[in-house]
C-alpha atoms as a PDB file:
ATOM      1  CA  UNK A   1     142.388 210.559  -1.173  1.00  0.00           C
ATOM      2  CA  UNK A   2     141.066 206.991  -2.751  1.00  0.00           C
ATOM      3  CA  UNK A   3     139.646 206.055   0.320  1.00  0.00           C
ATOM      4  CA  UNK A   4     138.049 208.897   1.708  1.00  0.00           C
ATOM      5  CA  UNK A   5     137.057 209.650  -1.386  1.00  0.00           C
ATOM      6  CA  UNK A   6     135.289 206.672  -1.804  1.00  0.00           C
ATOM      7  CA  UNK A   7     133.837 206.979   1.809  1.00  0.00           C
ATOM      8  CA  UNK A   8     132.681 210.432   0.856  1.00  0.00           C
ATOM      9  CA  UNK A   9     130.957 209.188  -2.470  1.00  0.00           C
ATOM     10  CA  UNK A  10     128.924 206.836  -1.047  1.00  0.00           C
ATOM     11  CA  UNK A  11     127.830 209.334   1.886  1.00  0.00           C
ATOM     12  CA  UNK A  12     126.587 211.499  -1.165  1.00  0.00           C
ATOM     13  CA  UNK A  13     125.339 209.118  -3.273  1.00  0.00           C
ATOM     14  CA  UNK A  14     123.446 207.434  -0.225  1.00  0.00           C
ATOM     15  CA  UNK A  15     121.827 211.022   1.050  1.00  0.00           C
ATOM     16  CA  UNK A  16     120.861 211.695  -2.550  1.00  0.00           C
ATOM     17  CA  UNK A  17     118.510 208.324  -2.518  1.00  0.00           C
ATOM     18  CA  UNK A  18     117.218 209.077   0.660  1.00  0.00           C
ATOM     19  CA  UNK A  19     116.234 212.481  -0.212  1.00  0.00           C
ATOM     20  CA  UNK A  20     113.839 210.808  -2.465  1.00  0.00           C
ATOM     21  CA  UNK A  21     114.910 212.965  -5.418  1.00  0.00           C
ATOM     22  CA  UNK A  22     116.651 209.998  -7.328  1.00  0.00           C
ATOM     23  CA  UNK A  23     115.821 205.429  -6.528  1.00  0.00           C
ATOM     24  CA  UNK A  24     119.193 204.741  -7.352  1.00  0.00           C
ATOM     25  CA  UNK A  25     122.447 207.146  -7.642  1.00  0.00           C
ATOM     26  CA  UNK A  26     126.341 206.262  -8.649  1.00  0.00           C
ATOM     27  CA  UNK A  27     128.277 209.161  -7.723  1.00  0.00           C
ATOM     28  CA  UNK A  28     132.041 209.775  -9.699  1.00  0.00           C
ATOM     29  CA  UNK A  29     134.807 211.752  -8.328  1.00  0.00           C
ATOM     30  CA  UNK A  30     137.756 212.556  -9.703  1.00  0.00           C
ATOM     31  CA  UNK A  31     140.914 214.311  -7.940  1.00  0.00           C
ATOM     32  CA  UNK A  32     143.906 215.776  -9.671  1.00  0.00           C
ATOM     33  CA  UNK A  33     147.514 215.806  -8.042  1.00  0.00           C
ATOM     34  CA  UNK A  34     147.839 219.829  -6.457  1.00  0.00           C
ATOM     35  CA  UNK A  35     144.095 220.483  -7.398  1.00  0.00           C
ATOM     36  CA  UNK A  36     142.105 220.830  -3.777  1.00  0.00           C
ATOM     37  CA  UNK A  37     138.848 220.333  -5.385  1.00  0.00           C
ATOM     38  CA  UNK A  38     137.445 217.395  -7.606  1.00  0.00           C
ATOM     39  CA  UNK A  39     138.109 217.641 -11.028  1.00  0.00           C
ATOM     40  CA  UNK A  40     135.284 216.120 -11.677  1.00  0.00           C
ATOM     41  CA  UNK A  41     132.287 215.387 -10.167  1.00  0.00           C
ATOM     42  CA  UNK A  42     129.660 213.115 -12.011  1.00  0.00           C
ATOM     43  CA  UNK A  43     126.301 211.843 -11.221  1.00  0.00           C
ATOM     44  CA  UNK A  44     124.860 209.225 -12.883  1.00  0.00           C
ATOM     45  CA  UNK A  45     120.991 208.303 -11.415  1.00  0.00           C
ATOM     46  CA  UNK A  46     120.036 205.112 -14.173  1.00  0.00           C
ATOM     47  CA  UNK A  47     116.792 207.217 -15.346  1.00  0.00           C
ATOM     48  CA  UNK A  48     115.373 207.379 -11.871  1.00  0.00           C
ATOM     49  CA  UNK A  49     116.839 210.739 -10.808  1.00  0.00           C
ATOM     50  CA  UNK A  50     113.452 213.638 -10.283  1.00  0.00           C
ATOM     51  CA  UNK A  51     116.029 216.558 -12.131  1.00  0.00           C
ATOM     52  CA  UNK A  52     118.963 215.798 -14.361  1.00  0.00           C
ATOM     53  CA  UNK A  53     122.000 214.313 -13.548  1.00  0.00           C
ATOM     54  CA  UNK A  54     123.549 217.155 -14.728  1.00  0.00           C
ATOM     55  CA  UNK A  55     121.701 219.700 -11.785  1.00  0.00           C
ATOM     56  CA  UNK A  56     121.847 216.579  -9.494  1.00  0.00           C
ATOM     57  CA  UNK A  57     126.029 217.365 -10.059  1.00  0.00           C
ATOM     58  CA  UNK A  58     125.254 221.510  -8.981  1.00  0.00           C
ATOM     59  CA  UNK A  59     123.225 220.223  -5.720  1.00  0.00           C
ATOM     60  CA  UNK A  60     126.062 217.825  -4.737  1.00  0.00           C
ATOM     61  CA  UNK A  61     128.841 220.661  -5.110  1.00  0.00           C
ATOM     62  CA  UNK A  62     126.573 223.131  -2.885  1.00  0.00           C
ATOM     63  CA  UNK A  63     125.739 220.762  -0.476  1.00  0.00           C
ATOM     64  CA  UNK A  64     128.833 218.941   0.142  1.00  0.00           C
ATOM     65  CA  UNK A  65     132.726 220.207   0.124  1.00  0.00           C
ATOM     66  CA  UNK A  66     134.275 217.455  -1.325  1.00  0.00           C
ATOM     67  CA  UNK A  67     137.734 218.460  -0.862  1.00  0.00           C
ATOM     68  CA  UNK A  68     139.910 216.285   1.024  1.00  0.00           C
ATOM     69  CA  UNK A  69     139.894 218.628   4.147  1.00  0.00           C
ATOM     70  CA  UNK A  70     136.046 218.596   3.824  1.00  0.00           C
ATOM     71  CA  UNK A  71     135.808 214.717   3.532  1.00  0.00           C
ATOM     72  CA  UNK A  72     137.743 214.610   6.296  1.00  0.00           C
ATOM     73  CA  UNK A  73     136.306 217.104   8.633  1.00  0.00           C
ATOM     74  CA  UNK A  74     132.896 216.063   7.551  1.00  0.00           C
ATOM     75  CA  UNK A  75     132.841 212.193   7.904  1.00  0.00           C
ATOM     76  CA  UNK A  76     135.554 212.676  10.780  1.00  0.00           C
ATOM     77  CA  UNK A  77     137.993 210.622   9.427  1.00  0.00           C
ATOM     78  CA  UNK A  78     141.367 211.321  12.016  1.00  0.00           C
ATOM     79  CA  UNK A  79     139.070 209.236  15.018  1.00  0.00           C
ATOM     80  CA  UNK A  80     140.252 206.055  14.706  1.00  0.00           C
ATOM     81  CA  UNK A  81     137.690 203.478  13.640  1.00  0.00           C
ATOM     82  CA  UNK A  82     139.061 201.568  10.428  1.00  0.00           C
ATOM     83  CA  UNK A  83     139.867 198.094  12.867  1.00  0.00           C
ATOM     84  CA  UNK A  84     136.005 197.814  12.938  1.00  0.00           C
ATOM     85  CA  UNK A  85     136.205 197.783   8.652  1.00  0.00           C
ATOM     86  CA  UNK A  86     138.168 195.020   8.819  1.00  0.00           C
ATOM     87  CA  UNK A  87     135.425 192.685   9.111  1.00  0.00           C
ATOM     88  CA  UNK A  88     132.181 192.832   7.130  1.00  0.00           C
ATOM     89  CA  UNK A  89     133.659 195.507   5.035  1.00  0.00           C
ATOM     90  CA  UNK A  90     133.146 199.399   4.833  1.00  0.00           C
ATOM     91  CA  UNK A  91     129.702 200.263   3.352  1.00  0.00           C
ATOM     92  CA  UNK A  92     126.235 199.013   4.326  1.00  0.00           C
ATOM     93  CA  UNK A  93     126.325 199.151   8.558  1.00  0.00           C
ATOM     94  CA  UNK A  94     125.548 201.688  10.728  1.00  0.00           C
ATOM     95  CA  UNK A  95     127.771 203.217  12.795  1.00  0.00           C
ATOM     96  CA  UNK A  96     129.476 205.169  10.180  1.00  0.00           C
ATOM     97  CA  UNK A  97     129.693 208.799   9.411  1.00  0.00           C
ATOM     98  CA  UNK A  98     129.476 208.112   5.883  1.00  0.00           C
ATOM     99  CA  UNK A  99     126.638 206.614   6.159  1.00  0.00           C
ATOM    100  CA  UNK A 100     124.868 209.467   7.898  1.00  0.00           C
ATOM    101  CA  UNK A 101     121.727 210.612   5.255  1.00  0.00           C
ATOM    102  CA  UNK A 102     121.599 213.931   7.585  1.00  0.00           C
ATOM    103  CA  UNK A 103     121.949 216.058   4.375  1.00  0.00           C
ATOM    104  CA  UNK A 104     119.048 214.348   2.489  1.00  0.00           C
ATOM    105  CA  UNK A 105     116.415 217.288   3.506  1.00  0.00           C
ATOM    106  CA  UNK A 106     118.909 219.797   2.149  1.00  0.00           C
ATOM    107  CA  UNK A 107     119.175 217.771  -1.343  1.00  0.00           C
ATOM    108  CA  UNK A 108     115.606 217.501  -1.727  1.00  0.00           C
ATOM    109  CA  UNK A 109     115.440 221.371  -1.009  1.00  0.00           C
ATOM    110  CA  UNK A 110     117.980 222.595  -3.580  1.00  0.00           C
ATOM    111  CA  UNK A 111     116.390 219.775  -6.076  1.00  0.00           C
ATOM    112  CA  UNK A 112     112.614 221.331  -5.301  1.00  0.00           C
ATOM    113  CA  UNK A 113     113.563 225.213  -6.088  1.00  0.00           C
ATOM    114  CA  UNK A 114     114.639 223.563  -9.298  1.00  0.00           C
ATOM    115  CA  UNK A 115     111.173 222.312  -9.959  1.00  0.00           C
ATOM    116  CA  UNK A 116     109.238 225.453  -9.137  1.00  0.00           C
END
């Protein structure tokens, strides 16, 4: 789970940004041993976040299923494509399904019902 979970943290973190409802975003998740979903899912936006961290936290747990099935499903993580990681590391370059921002627009939906 560390690494997909990792891979799946900065897919959410990174759609959250580009949704425009928060400049910067560090996204925590936590897994328990036998639990399927996160024990813990924490958003932390430095102050720059348009709702509370705390909603921010709601949005990401409708939005995304952050179970390790989900991760995997969702970022496609069985195709093989780690020997290309191996060089310039894992985050930052296209060509990775975790850093697709296709779920931005539903973020910044959820986050403006909050606001009206």
């Amino acid at each position: 789970v560390d690494r997909s979970a990792a891979y799946a943290a900065r897919w959410v973190a990174k759609n959250i940004v580009a949704s425009g409802v928060a400049s910067r975003c560090e996204l925590q998740l936590a897994y328990a041993i036998g639990v399927v979903e996160p024990v813990s899912v924490s958003v932390n936006t430095y102050g720059t976040g348009a709702v509370p961290d705390s909603e921010l936290e709601k949005i990401v747990r409708k939005t995304f299923d952050l179970t390790p099935k989900g991760i995997m499903e969702a970022l496609d993580l069985r195709k093989p494509i780690y020997k290309s990681t191996a060089a310039y590391g894992h985050f930052g370059r296209d060509g990775f399904s975790w850093e697709d921002t296709a779920r931005a627009q539903d973020i910044k939906d959820l986050a403006g019902k909050l606001g009206s």
